[in-house]
PDB file of N, CA and C in Angstrom:
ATOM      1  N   UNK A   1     160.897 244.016 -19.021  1.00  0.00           N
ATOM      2  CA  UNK A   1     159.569 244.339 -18.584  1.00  0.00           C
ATOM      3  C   UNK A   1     159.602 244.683 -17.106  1.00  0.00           C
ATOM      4  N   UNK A   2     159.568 246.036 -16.754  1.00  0.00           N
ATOM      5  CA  UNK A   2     159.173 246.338 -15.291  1.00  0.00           C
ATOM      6  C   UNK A   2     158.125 245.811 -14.477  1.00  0.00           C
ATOM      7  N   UNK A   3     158.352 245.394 -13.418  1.00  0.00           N
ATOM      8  CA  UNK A   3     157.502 244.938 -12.344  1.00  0.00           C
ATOM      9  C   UNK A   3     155.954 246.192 -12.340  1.00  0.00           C
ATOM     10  N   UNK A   4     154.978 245.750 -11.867  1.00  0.00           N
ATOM     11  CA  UNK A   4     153.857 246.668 -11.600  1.00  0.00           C
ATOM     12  C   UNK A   4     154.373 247.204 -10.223  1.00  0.00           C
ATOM     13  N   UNK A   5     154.082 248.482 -10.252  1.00  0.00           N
ATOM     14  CA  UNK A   5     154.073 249.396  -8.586  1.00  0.00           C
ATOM     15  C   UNK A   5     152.549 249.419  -8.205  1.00  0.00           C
ATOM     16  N   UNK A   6     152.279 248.497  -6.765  1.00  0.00           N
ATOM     17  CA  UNK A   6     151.114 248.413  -6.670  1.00  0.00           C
ATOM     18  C   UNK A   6     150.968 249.552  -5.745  1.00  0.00           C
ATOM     19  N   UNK A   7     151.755 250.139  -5.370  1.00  0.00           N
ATOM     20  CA  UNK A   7     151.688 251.350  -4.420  1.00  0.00           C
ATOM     21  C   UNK A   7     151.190 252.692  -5.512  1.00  0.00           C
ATOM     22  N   UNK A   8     151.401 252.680  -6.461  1.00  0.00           N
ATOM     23  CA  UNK A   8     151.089 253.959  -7.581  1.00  0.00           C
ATOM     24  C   UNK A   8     149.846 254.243  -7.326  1.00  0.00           C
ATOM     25  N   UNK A   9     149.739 255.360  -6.835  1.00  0.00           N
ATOM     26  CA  UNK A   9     148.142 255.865  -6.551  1.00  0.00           C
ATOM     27  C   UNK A   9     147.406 255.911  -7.943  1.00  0.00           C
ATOM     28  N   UNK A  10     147.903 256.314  -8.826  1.00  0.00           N
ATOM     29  CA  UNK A  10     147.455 256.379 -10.519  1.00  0.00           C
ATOM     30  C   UNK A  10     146.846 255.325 -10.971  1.00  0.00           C
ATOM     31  N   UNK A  11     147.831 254.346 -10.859  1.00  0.00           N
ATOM     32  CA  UNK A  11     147.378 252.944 -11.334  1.00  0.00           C
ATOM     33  C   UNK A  11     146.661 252.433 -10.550  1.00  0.00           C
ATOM     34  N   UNK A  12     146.606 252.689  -9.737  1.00  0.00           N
ATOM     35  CA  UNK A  12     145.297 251.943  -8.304  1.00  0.00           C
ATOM     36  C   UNK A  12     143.958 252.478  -8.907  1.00  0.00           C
ATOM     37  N   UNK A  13     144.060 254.140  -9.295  1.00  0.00           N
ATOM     38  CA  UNK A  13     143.113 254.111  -9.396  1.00  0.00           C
ATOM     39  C   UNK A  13     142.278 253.486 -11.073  1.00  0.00           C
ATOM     40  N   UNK A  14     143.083 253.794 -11.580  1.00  0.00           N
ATOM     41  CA  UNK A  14     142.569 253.556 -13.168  1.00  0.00           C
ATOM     42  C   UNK A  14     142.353 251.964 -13.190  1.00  0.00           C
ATOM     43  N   UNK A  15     143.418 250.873 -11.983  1.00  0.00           N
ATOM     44  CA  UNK A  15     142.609 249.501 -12.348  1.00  0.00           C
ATOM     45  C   UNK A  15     141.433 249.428 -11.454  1.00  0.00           C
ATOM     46  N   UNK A  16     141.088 250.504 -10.509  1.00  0.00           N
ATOM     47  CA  UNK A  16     139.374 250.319  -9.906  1.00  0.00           C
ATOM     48  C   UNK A  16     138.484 250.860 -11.059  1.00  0.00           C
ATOM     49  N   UNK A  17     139.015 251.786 -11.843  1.00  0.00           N
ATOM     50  CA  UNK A  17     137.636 251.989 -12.850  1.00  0.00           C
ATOM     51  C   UNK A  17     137.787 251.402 -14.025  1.00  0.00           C
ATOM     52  N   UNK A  18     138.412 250.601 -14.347  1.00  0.00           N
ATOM     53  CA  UNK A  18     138.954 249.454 -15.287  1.00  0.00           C
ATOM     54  C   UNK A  18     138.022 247.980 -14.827  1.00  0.00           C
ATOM     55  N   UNK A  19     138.173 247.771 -13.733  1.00  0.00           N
ATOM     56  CA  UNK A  19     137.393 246.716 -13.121  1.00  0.00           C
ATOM     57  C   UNK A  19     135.862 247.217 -12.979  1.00  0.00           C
ATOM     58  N   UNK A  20     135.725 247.931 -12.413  1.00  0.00           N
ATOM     59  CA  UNK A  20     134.105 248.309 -13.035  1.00  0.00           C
ATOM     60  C   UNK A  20     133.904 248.714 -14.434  1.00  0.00           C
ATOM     61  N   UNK A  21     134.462 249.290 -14.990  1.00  0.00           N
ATOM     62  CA  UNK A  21     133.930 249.429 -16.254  1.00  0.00           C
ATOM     63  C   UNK A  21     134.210 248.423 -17.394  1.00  0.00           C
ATOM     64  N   UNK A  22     134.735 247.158 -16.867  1.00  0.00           N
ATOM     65  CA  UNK A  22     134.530 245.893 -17.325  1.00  0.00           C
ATOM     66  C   UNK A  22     134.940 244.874 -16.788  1.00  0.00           C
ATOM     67  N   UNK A  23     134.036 244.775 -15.904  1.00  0.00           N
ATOM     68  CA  UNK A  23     134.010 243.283 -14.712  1.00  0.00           C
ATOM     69  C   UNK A  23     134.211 242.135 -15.867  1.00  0.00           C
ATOM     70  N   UNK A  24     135.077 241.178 -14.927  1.00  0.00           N
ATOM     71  CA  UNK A  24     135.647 240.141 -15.293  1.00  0.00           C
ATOM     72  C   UNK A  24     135.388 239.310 -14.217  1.00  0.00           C
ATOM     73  N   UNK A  25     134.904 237.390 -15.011  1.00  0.00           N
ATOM     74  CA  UNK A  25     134.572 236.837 -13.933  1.00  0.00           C
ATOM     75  C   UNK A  25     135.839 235.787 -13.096  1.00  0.00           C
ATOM     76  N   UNK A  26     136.293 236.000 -11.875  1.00  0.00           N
ATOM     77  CA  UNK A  26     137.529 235.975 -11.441  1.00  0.00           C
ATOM     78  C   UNK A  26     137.039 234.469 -10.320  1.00  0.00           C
ATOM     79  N   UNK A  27     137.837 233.615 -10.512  1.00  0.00           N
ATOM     80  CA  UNK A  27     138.180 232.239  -9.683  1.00  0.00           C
ATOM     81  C   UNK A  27     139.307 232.523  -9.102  1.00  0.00           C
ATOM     82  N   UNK A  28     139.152 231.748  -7.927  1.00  0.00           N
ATOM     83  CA  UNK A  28     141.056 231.992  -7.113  1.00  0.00           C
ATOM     84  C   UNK A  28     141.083 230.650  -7.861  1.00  0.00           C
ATOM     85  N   UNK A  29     142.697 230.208  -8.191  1.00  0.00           N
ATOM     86  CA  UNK A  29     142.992 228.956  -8.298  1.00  0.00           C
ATOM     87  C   UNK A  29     143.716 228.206  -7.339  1.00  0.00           C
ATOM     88  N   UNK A  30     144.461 228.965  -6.430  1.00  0.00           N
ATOM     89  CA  UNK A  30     145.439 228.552  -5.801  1.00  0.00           C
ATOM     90  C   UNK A  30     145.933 229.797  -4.951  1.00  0.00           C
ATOM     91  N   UNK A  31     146.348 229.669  -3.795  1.00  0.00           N
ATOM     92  CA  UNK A  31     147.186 230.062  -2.918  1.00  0.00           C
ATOM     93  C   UNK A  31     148.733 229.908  -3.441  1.00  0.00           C
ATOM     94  N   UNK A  32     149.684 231.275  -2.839  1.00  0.00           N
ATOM     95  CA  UNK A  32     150.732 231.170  -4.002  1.00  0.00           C
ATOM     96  C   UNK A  32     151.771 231.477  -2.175  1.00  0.00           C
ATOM     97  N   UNK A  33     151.969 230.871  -1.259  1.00  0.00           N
ATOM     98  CA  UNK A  33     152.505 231.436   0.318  1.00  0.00           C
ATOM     99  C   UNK A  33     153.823 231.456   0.296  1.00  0.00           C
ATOM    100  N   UNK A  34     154.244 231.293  -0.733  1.00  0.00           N
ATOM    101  CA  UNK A  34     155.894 231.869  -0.606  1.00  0.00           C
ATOM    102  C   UNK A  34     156.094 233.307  -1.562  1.00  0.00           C
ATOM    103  N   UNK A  35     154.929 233.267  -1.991  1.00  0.00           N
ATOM    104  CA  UNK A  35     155.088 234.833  -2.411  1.00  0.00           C
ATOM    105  C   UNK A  35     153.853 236.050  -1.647  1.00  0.00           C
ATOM    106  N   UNK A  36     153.029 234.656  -0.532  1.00  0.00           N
ATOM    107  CA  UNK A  36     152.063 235.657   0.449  1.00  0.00           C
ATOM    108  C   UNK A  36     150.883 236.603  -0.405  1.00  0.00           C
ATOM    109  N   UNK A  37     150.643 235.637  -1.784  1.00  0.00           N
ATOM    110  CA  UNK A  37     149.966 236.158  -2.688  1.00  0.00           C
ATOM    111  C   UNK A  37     148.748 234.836  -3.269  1.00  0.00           C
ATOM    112  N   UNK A  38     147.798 235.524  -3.893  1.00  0.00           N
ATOM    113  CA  UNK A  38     146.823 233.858  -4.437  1.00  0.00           C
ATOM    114  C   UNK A  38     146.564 234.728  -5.837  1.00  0.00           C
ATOM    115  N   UNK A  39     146.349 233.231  -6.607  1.00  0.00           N
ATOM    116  CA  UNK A  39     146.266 233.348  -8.177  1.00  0.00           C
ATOM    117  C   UNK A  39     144.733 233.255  -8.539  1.00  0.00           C
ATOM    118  N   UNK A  40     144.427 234.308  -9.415  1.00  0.00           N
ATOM    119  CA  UNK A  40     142.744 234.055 -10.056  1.00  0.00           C
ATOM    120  C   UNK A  40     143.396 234.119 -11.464  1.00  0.00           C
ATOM    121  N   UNK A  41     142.086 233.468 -11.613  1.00  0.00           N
ATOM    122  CA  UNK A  41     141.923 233.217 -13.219  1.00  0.00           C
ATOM    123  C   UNK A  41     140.687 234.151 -13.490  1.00  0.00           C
ATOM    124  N   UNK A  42     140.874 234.571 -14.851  1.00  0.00           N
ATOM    125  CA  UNK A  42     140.105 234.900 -15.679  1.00  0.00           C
ATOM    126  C   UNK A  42     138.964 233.766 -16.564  1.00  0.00           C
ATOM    127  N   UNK A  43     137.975 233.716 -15.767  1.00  0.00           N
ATOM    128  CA  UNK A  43     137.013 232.422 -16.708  1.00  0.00           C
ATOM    129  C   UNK A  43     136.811 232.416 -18.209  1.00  0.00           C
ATOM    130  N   UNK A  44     136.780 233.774 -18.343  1.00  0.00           N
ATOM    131  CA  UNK A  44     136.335 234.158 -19.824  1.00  0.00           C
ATOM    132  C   UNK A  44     137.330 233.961 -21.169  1.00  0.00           C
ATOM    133  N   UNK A  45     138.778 234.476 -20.408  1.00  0.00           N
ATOM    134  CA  UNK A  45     139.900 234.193 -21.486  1.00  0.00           C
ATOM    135  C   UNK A  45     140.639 233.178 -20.946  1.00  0.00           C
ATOM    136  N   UNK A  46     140.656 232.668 -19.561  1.00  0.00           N
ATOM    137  CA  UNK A  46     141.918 231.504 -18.957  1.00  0.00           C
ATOM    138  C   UNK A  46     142.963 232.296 -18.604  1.00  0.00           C
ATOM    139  N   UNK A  47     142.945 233.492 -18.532  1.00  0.00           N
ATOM    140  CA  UNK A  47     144.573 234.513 -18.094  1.00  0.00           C
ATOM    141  C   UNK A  47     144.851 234.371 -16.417  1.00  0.00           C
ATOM    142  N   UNK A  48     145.651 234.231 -16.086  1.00  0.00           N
ATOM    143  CA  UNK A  48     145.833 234.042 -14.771  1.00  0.00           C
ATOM    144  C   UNK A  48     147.203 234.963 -14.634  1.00  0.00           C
ATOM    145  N   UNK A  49     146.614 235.293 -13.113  1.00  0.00           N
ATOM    146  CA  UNK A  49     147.319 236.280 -12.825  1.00  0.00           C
ATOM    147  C   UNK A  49     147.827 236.407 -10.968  1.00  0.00           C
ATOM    148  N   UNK A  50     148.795 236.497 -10.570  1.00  0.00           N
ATOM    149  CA  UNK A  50     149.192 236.696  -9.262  1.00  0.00           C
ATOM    150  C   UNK A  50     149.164 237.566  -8.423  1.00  0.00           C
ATOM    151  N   UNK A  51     148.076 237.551  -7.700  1.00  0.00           N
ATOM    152  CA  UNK A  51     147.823 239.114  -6.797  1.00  0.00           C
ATOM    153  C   UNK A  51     148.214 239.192  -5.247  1.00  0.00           C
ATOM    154  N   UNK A  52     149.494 239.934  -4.702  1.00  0.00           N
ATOM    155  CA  UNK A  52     149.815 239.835  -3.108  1.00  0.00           C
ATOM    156  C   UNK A  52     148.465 240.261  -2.224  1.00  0.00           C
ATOM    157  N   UNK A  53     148.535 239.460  -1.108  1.00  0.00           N
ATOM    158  CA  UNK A  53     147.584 239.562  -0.189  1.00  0.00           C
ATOM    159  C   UNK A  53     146.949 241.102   0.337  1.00  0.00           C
ATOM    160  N   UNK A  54     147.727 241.499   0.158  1.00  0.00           N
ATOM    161  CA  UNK A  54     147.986 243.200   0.612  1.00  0.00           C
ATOM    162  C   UNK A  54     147.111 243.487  -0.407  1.00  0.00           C
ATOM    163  N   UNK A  55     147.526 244.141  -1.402  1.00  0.00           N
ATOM    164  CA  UNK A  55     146.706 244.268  -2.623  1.00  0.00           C
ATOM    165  C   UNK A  55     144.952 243.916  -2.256  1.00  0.00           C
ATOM    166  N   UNK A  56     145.064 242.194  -2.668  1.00  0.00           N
ATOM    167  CA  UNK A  56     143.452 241.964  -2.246  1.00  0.00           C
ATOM    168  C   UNK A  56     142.991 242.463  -1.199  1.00  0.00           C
ATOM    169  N   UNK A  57     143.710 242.738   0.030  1.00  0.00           N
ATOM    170  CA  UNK A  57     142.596 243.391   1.195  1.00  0.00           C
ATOM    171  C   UNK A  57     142.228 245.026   0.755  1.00  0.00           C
ATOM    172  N   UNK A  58     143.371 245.916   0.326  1.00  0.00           N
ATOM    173  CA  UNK A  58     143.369 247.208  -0.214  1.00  0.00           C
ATOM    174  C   UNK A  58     142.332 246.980  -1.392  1.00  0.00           C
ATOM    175  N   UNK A  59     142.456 246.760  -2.152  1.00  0.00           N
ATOM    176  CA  UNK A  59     141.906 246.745  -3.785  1.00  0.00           C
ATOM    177  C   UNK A  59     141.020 246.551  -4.196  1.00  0.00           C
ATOM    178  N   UNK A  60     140.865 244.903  -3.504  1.00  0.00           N
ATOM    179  CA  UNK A  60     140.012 243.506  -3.872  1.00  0.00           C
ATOM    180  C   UNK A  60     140.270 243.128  -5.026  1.00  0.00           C
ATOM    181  N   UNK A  61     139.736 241.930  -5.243  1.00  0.00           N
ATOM    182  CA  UNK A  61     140.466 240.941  -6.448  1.00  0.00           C
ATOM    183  C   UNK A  61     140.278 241.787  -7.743  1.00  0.00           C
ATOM    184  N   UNK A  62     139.337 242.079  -8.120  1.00  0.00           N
ATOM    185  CA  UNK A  62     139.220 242.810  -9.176  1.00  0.00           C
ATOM    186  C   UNK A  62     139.956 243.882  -9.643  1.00  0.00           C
ATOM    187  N   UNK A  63     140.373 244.770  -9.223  1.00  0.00           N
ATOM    188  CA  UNK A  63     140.980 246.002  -9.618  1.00  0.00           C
ATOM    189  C   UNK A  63     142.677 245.616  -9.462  1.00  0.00           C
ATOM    190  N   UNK A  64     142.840 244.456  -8.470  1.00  0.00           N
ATOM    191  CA  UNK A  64     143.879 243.731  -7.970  1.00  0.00           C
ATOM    192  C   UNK A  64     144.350 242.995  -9.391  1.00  0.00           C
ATOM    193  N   UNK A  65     143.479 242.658  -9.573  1.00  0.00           N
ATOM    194  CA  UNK A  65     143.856 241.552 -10.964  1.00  0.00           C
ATOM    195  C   UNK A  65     143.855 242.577 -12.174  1.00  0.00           C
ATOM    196  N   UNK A  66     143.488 243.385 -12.159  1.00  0.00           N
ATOM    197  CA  UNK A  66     144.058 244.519 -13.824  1.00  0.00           C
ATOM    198  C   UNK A  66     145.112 245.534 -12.741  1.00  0.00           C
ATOM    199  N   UNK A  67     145.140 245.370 -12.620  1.00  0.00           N
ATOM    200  CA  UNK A  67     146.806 245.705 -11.933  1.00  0.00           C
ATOM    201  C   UNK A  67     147.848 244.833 -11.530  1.00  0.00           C
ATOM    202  N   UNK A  68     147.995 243.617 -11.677  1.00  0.00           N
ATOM    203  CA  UNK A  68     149.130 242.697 -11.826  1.00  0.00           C
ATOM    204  C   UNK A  68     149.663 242.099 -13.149  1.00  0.00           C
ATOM    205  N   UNK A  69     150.445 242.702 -12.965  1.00  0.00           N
ATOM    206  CA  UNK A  69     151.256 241.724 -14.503  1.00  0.00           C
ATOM    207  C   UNK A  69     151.283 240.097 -14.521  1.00  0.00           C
ATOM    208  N   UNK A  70     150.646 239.352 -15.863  1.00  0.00           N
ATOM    209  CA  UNK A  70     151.613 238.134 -15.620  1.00  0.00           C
ATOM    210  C   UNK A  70     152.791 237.818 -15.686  1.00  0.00           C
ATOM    211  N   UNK A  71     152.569 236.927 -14.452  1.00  0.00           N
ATOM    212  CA  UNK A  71     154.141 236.214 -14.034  1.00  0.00           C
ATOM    213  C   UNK A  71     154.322 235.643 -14.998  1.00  0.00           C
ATOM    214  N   UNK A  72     155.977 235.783 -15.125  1.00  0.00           N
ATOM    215  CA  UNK A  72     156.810 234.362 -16.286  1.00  0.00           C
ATOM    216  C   UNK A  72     156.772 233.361 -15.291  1.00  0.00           C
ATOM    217  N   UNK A  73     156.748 233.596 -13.917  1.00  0.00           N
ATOM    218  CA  UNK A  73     157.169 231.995 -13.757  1.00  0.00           C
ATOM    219  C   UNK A  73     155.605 231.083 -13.301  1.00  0.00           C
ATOM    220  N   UNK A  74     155.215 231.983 -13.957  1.00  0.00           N
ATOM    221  CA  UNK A  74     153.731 231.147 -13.862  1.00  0.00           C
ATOM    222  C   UNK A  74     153.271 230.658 -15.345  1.00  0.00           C
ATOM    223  N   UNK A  75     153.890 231.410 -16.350  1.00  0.00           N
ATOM    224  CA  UNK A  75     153.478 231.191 -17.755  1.00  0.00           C
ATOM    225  C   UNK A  75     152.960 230.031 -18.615  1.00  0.00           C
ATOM    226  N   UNK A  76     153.580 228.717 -17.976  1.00  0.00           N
ATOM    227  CA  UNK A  76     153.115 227.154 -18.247  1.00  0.00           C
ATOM    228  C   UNK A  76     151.277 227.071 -17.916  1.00  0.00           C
ATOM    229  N   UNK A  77     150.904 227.879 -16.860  1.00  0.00           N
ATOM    230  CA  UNK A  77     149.704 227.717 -16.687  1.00  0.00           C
ATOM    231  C   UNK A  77     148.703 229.112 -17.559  1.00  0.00           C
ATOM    232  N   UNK A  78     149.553 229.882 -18.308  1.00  0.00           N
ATOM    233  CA  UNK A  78     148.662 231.029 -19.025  1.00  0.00           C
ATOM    234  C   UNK A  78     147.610 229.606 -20.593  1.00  0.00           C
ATOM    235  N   UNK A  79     146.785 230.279 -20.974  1.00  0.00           N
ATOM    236  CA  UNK A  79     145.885 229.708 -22.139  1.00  0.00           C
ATOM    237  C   UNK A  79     146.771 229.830 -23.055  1.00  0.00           C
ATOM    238  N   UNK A  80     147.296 229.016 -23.735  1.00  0.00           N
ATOM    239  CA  UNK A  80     147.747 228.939 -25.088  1.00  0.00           C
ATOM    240  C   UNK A  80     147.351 229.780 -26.687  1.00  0.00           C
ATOM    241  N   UNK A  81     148.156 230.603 -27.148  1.00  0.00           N
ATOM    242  CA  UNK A  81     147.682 230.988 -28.314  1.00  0.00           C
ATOM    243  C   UNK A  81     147.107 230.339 -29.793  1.00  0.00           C
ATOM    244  N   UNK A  82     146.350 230.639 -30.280  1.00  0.00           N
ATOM    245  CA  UNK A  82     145.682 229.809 -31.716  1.00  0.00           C
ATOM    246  C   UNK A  82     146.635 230.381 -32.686  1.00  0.00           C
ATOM    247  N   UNK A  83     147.522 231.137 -32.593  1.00  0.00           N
ATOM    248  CA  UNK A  83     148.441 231.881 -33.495  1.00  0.00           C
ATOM    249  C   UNK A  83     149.743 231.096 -33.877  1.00  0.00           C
TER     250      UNK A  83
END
């Protein structure tokens, strides 16, 4: 699984009209400073996701957060499947 390119002008833009065209309600959970990044959650499903600082000032959390992949090494804290 390839890393996200948060530099991709493409994908920057399609997760800003992704985030408006279906806002999601976003909590920080935590500060993440050895990766100079903070984690939101998704309230609605529990998905959490790791967004670099850079990003949130460029982006903001929203368009920031449908443009980050989840981390594996965060995966212990993703919502569990009913499957």
């Amino acid at each position: 699984m390839a890393a996200t390119s948060f530099s991709d002008p493409t994908l920057a833009f399609e997760a800003v009209e992704n985030a408006q065209n279906n806002p999601r309600s976003l909590r920080r959970v935590k500060d993440v400073p050895r990766r100079d990044a903070v984690m939101f959650e998704d309230r609605e499903t529990g998905e959490r996701r790791v967004i670099p600082n850079k990003v949130l000032l460029v982006l903001g959390e929203a368009a920031g957060f449908e443009m980050a992949d989840i981390d594996p090494a965060f995966a212990d804290l993703q919502p569990k499947s009913n499957t």
